[in-house]
C-alpha atoms as a PDB file:
ATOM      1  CA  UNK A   1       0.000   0.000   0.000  1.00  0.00           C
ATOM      2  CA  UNK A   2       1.188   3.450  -0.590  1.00  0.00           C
ATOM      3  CA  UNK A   3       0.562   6.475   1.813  1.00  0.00           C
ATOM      4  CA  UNK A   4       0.961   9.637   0.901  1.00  0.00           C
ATOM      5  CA  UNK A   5       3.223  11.368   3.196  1.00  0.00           C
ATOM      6  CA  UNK A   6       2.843  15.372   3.874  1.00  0.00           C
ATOM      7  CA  UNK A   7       5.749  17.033   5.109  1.00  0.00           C
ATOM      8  CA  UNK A   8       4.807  19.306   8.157  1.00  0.00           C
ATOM      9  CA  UNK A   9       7.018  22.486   9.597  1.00  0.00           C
ATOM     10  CA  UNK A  10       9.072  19.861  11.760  1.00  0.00           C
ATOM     11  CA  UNK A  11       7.878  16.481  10.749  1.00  0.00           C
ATOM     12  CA  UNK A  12       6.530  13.915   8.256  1.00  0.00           C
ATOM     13  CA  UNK A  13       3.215  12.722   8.630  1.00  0.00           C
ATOM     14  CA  UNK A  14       0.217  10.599   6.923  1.00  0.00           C
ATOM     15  CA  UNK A  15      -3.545  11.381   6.903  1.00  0.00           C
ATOM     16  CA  UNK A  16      -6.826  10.708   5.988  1.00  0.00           C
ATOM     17  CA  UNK A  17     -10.025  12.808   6.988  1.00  0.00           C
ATOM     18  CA  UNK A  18      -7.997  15.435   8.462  1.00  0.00           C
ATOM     19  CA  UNK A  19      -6.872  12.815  10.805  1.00  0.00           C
ATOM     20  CA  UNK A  20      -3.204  12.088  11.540  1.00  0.00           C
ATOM     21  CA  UNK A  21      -2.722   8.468  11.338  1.00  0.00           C
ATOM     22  CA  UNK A  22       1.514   8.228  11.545  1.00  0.00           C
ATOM     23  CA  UNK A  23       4.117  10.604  11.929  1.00  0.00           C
ATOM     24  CA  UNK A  24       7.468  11.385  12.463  1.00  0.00           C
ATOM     25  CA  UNK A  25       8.697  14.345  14.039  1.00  0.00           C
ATOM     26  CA  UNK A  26      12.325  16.172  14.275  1.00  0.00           C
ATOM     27  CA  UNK A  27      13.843  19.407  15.042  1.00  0.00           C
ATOM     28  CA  UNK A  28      16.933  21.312  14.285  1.00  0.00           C
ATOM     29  CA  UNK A  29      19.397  20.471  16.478  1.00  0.00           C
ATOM     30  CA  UNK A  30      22.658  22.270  15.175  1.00  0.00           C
ATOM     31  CA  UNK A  31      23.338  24.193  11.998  1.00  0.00           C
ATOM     32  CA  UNK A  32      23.874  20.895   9.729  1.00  0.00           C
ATOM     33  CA  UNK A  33      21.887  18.440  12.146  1.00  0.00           C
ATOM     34  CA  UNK A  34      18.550  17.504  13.113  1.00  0.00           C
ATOM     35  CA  UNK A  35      17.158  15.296  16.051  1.00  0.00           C
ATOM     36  CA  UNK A  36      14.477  12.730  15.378  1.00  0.00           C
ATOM     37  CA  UNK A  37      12.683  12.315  18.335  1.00  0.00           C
ATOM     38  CA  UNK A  38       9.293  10.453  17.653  1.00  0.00           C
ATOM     39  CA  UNK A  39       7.669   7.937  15.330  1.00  0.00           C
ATOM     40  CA  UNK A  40       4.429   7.056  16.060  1.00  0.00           C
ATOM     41  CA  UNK A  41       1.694   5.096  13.099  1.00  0.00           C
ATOM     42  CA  UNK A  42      -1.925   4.124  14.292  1.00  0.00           C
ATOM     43  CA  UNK A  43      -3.417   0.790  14.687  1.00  0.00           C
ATOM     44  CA  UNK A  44      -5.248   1.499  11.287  1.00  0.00           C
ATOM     45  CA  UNK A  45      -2.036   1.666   9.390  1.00  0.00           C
ATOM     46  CA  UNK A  46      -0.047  -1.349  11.547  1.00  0.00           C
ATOM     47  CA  UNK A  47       2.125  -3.822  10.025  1.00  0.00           C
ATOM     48  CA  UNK A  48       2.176  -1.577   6.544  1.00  0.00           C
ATOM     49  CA  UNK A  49       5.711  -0.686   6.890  1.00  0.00           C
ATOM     50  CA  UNK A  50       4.594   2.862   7.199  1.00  0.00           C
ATOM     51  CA  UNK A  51       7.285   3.819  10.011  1.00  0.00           C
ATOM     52  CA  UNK A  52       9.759   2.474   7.774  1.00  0.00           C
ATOM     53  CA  UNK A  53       8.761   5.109   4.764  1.00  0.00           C
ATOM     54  CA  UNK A  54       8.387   7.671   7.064  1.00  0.00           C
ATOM     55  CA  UNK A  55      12.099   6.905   8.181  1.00  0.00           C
ATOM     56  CA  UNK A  56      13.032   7.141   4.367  1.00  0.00           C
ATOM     57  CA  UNK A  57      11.202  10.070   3.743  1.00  0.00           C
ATOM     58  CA  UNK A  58      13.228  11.606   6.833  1.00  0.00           C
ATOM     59  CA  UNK A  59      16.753   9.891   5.107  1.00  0.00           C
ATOM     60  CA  UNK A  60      15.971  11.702   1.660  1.00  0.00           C
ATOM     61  CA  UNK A  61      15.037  15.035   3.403  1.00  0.00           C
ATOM     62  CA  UNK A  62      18.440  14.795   5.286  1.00  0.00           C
ATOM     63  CA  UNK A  63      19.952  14.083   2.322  1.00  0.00           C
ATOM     64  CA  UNK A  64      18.771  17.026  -0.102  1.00  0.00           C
ATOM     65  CA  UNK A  65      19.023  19.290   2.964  1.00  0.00           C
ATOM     66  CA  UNK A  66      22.461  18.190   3.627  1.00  0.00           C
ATOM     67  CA  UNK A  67      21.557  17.470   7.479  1.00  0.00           C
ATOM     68  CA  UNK A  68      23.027  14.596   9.525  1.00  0.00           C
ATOM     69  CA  UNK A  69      20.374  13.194  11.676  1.00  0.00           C
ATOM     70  CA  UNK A  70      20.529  12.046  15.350  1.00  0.00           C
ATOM     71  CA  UNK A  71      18.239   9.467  15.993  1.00  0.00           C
ATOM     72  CA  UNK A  72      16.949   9.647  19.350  1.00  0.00           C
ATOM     73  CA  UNK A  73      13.536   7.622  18.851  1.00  0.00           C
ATOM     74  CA  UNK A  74      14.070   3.995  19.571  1.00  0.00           C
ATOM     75  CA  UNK A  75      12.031   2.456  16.004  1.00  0.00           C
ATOM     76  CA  UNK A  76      14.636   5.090  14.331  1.00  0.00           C
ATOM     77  CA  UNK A  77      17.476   4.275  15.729  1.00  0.00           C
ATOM     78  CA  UNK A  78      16.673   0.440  14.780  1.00  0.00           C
ATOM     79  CA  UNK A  79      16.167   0.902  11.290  1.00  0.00           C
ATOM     80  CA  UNK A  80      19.943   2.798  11.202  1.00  0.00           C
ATOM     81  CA  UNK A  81      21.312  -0.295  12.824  1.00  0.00           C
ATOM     82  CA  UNK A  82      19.245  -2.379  10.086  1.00  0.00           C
ATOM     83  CA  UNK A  83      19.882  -0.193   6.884  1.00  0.00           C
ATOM     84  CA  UNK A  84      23.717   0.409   7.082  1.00  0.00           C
ATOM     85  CA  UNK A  85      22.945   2.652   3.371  1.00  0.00           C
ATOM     86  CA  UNK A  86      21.322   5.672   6.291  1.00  0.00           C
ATOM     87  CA  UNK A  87      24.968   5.570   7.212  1.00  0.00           C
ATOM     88  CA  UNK A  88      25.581   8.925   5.210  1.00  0.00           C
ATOM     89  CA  UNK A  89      23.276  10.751   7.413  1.00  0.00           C
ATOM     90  CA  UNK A  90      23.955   9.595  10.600  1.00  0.00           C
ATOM     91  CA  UNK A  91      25.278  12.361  13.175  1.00  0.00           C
ATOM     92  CA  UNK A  92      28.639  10.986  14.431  1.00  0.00           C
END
Protein backbone atom coordinates (compact mmCIF):
# COMPACT_ATOMS: atom_id res chain seq x y z
CA UNK A 1 0.00 0.00 0.00
CA UNK A 2 1.19 3.45 -0.59
CA UNK A 3 0.56 6.48 1.81
CA UNK A 4 0.96 9.64 0.90
CA UNK A 5 3.22 11.37 3.20
CA UNK A 6 2.84 15.37 3.87
CA UNK A 7 5.75 17.03 5.11
CA UNK A 8 4.81 19.31 8.16
CA UNK A 9 7.02 22.49 9.60
CA UNK A 10 9.07 19.86 11.76
CA UNK A 11 7.88 16.48 10.75
CA UNK A 12 6.53 13.92 8.26
CA UNK A 13 3.22 12.72 8.63
CA UNK A 14 0.22 10.60 6.92
CA UNK A 15 -3.55 11.38 6.90
CA UNK A 16 -6.83 10.71 5.99
CA UNK A 17 -10.03 12.81 6.99
CA UNK A 18 -8.00 15.44 8.46
CA UNK A 19 -6.87 12.81 10.81
CA UNK A 20 -3.20 12.09 11.54
CA UNK A 21 -2.72 8.47 11.34
CA UNK A 22 1.51 8.23 11.54
CA UNK A 23 4.12 10.60 11.93
CA UNK A 24 7.47 11.39 12.46
CA UNK A 25 8.70 14.34 14.04
CA UNK A 26 12.32 16.17 14.27
CA UNK A 27 13.84 19.41 15.04
CA UNK A 28 16.93 21.31 14.29
CA UNK A 29 19.40 20.47 16.48
CA UNK A 30 22.66 22.27 15.18
CA UNK A 31 23.34 24.19 12.00
CA UNK A 32 23.87 20.89 9.73
CA UNK A 33 21.89 18.44 12.15
CA UNK A 34 18.55 17.50 13.11
CA UNK A 35 17.16 15.30 16.05
CA UNK A 36 14.48 12.73 15.38
CA UNK A 37 12.68 12.32 18.33
CA UNK A 38 9.29 10.45 17.65
CA UNK A 39 7.67 7.94 15.33
CA UNK A 40 4.43 7.06 16.06
CA UNK A 41 1.69 5.10 13.10
CA UNK A 42 -1.93 4.12 14.29
CA UNK A 43 -3.42 0.79 14.69
CA UNK A 44 -5.25 1.50 11.29
CA UNK A 45 -2.04 1.67 9.39
CA UNK A 46 -0.05 -1.35 11.55
CA UNK A 47 2.12 -3.82 10.02
CA UNK A 48 2.18 -1.58 6.54
CA UNK A 49 5.71 -0.69 6.89
CA UNK A 50 4.59 2.86 7.20
CA UNK A 51 7.28 3.82 10.01
CA UNK A 52 9.76 2.47 7.77
CA UNK A 53 8.76 5.11 4.76
CA UNK A 54 8.39 7.67 7.06
CA UNK A 55 12.10 6.90 8.18
CA UNK A 56 13.03 7.14 4.37
CA UNK A 57 11.20 10.07 3.74
CA UNK A 58 13.23 11.61 6.83
CA UNK A 59 16.75 9.89 5.11
CA UNK A 60 15.97 11.70 1.66
CA UNK A 61 15.04 15.03 3.40
CA UNK A 62 18.44 14.80 5.29
CA UNK A 63 19.95 14.08 2.32
CA UNK A 64 18.77 17.03 -0.10
CA UNK A 65 19.02 19.29 2.96
CA UNK A 66 22.46 18.19 3.63
CA UNK A 67 21.56 17.47 7.48
CA UNK A 68 23.03 14.60 9.53
CA UNK A 69 20.37 13.19 11.68
CA UNK A 70 20.53 12.05 15.35
CA UNK A 71 18.24 9.47 15.99
CA UNK A 72 16.95 9.65 19.35
CA UNK A 73 13.54 7.62 18.85
CA UNK A 74 14.07 4.00 19.57
CA UNK A 75 12.03 2.46 16.00
CA UNK A 76 14.64 5.09 14.33
CA UNK A 77 17.48 4.27 15.73
CA UNK A 78 16.67 0.44 14.78
CA UNK A 79 16.17 0.90 11.29
CA UNK A 80 19.94 2.80 11.20
CA UNK A 81 21.31 -0.29 12.82
CA UNK A 82 19.24 -2.38 10.09
CA UNK A 83 19.88 -0.19 6.88
CA UNK A 84 23.72 0.41 7.08
CA UNK A 85 22.95 2.65 3.37
CA UNK A 86 21.32 5.67 6.29
CA UNK A 87 24.97 5.57 7.21
CA UNK A 88 25.58 8.92 5.21
CA UNK A 89 23.28 10.75 7.41
CA UNK A 90 23.96 9.59 10.60
CA UNK A 91 25.28 12.36 13.17
CA UNK A 92 28.64 10.99 14.43
Amino acid sequence: MMVDIKKGESSFFVEESGEKLAEITFFKSGDDEITVDHTVVSDKLRGQKVGNALVEKIIGFAREENLKIVPVCSFVQKQFEKNAEYGDVLAK
